[in-house]
Protein backbone atom coordinates (compact mmCIF):
# COMPACT_ATOMS: atom_id res chain seq x y z
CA UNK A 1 36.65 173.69 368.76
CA UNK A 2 37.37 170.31 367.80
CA UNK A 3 34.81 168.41 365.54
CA UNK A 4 34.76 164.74 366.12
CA UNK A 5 35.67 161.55 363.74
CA UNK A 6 33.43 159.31 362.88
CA UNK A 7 35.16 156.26 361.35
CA UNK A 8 33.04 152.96 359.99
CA UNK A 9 34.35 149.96 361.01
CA UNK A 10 33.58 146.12 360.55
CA UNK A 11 34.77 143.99 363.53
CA UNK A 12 36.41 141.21 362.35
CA UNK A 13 35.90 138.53 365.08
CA UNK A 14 38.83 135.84 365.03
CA UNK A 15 39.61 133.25 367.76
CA UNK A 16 43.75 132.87 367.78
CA UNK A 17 45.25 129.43 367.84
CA UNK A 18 44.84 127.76 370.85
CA UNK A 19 45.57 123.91 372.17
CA UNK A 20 42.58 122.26 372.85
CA UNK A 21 44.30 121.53 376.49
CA UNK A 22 46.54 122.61 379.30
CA UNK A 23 49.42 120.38 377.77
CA UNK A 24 48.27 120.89 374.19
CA UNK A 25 48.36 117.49 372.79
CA UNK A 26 44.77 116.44 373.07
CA UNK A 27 43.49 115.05 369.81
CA UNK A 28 47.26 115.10 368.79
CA UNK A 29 47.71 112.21 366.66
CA UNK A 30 50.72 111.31 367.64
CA UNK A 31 51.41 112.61 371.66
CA UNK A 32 49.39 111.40 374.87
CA UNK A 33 47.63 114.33 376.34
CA UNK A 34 48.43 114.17 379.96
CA UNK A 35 45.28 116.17 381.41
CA UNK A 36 41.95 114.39 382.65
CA UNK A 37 38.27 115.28 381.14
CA UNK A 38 37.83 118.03 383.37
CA UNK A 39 41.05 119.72 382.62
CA UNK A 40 40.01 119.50 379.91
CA UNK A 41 36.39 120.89 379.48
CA UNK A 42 38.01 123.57 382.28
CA UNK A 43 40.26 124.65 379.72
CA UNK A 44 38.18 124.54 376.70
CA UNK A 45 35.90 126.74 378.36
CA UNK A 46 37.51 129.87 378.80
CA UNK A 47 36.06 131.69 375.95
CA UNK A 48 32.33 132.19 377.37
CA UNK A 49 29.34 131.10 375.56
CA UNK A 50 28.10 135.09 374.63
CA UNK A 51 31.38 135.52 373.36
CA UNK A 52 31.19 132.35 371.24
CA UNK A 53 28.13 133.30 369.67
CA UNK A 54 29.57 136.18 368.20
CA UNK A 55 32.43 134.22 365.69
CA UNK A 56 30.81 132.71 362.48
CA UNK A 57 33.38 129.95 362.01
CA UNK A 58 35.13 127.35 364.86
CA UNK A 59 37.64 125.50 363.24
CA UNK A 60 39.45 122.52 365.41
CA UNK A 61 42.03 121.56 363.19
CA UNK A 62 43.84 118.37 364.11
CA UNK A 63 47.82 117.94 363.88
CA UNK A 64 49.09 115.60 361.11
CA UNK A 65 51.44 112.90 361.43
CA UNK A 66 54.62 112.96 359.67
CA UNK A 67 53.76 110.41 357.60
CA UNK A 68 50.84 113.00 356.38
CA UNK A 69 53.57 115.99 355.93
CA UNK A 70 56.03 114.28 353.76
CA UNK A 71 53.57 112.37 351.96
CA UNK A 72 54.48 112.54 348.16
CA UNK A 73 51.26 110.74 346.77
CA UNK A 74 48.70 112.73 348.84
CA UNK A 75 45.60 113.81 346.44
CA UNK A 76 45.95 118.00 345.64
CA UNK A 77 42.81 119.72 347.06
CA UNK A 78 41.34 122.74 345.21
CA UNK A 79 44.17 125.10 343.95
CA UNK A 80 43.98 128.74 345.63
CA UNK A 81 43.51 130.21 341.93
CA UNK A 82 40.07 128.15 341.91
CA UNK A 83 39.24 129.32 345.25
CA UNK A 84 39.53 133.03 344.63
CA UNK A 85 37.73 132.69 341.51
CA UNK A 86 35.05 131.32 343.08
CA UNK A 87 34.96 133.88 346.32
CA UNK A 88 34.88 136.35 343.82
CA UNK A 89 31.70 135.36 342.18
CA UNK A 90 30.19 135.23 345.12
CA UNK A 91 31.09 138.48 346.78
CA UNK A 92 29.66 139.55 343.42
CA UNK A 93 26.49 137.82 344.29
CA UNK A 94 27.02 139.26 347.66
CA UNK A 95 27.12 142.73 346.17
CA UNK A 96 24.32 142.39 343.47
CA UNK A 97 21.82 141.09 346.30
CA UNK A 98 22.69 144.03 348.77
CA UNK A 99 22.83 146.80 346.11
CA UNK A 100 21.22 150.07 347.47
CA UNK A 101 21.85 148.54 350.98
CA UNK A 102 24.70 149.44 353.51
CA UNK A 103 25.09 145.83 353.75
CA UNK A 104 27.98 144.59 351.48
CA UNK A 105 28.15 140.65 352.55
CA UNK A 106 26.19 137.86 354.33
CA UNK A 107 27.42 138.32 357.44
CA UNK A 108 26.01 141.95 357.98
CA UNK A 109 22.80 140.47 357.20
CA UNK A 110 19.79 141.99 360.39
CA UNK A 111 17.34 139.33 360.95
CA UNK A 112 15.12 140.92 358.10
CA UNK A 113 17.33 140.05 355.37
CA UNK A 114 17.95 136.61 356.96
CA UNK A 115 14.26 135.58 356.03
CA UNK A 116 14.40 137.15 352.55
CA UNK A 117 17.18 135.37 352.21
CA UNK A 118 18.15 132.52 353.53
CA UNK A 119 14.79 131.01 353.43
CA UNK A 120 14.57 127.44 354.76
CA UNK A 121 12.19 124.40 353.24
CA UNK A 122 10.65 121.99 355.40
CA UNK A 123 13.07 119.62 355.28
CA UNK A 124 16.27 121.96 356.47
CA UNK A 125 14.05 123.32 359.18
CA UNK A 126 13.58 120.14 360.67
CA UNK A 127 17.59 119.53 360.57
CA UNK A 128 17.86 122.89 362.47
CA UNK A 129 15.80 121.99 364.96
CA UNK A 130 17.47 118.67 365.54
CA UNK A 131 20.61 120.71 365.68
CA UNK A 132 19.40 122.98 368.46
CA UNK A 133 17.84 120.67 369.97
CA UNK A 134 20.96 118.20 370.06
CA UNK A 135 23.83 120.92 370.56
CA UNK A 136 21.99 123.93 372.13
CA UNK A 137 22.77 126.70 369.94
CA UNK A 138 21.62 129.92 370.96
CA UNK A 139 19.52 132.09 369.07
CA UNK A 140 22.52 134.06 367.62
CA UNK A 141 24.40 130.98 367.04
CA UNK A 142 21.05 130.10 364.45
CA UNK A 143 21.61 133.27 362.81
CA UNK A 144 25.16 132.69 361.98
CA UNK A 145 24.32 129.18 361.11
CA UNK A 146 21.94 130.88 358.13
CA UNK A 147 24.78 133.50 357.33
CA UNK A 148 27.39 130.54 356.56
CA UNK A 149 24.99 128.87 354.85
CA UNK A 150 23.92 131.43 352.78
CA UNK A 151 27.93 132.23 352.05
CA UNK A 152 28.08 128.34 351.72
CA UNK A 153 25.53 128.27 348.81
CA UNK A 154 27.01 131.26 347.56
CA UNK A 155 30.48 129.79 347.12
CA UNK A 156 28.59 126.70 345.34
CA UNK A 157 26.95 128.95 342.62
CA UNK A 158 23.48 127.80 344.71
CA UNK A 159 20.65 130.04 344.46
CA UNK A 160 19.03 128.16 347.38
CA UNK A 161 20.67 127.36 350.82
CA UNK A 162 20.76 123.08 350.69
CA UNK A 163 20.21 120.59 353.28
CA UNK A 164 24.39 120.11 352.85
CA UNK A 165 24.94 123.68 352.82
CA UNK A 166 23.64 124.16 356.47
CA UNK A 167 25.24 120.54 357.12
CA UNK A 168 28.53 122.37 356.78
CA UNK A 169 27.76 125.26 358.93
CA UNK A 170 26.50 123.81 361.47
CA UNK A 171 29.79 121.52 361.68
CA UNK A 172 31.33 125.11 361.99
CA UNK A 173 29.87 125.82 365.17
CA UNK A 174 32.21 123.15 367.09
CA UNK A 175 32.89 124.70 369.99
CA UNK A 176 29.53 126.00 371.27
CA UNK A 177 28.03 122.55 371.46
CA UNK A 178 26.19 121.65 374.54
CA UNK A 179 26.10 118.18 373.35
């Protein structure tokens, strides 16, 4: 007799590069896109709504001109030694919140946890509600909206989620917008 496997698995959700349109240069900065609006909604719409829901991050990422590629002068963002120095601190964070849990990050995080922590004041609950209101996010879309946020803050060294914090995440949820 054959005893079954059990293995643990997180699903990493991740939305390959795709053109925004049938003949990929809309928002190109330098090509005409050839296809009308409802080409292009058509188009953009083949990942359903459910499915949507379910990826934290939506990233459009316009092209840059060539000007933009060989530029010589153009200001250094954050180095990538910075950046994993500060990921690390806050998957440590991450890890010290969740100890004795089998939840290891933010985005494992049941509803529960979301109002221990990623509590809200007054003022950022009235900027989610003008955010559902205006794009009509779903309630899982919300949820991940608070998970970012909460990574967000961690990433800042914040021990409370900040008006700008959710500002940013919710900017992450570009392509589930209604409005």
């Amino acid at each position: 007799m054959m005893n079954p496997l059990v293995f643990e698995s997180e699903v990493l959700s991740c939305r390959k590069a795709t053109h925004t349109c049938k003949c990929g240069n809309y928002g190109h900065a330098e090509k005409k896109c050839l296809c009308n609006p409802f080409q292009i909604k058509k188009y953009q719409a083949r990942i359903s709504g459910p499915l949507l829901d379910r990826i934290d991050i939506h990233l459009e990422i316009p092209s840059l001109k060539v000007s933009e590629l060989i530029n010589d002068s153009a200001v250094p963002g954050e180095s990538s030694a910075n950046i994993r120095e500060r990921v690390i601190e806050a998957r440590k964070k991450q890890k010290d919140r969740f100890a004795g849990t089998k939840i290891h990050c933010n985005a494992q995080m049941s509803s529960r946890h979301l109002k221990k922590y990623c509590c809200l004041n007054p003022e950022n609950k009235d900027l989610m509600r003008a955010a559902i209101g205006k794009f009509g996010f779903s309630g899982r879309a919300y949820d991940r909206i608070l998970k970012v946020s909460r990574t967000i803050a961690d990433l800042e060294g914040s021990p409370e989620i900040k008006k700008t914090h959710i500002a940013e995440a919710i900017n992450y949820r570009h392509m589930d917008r209604d409005g």
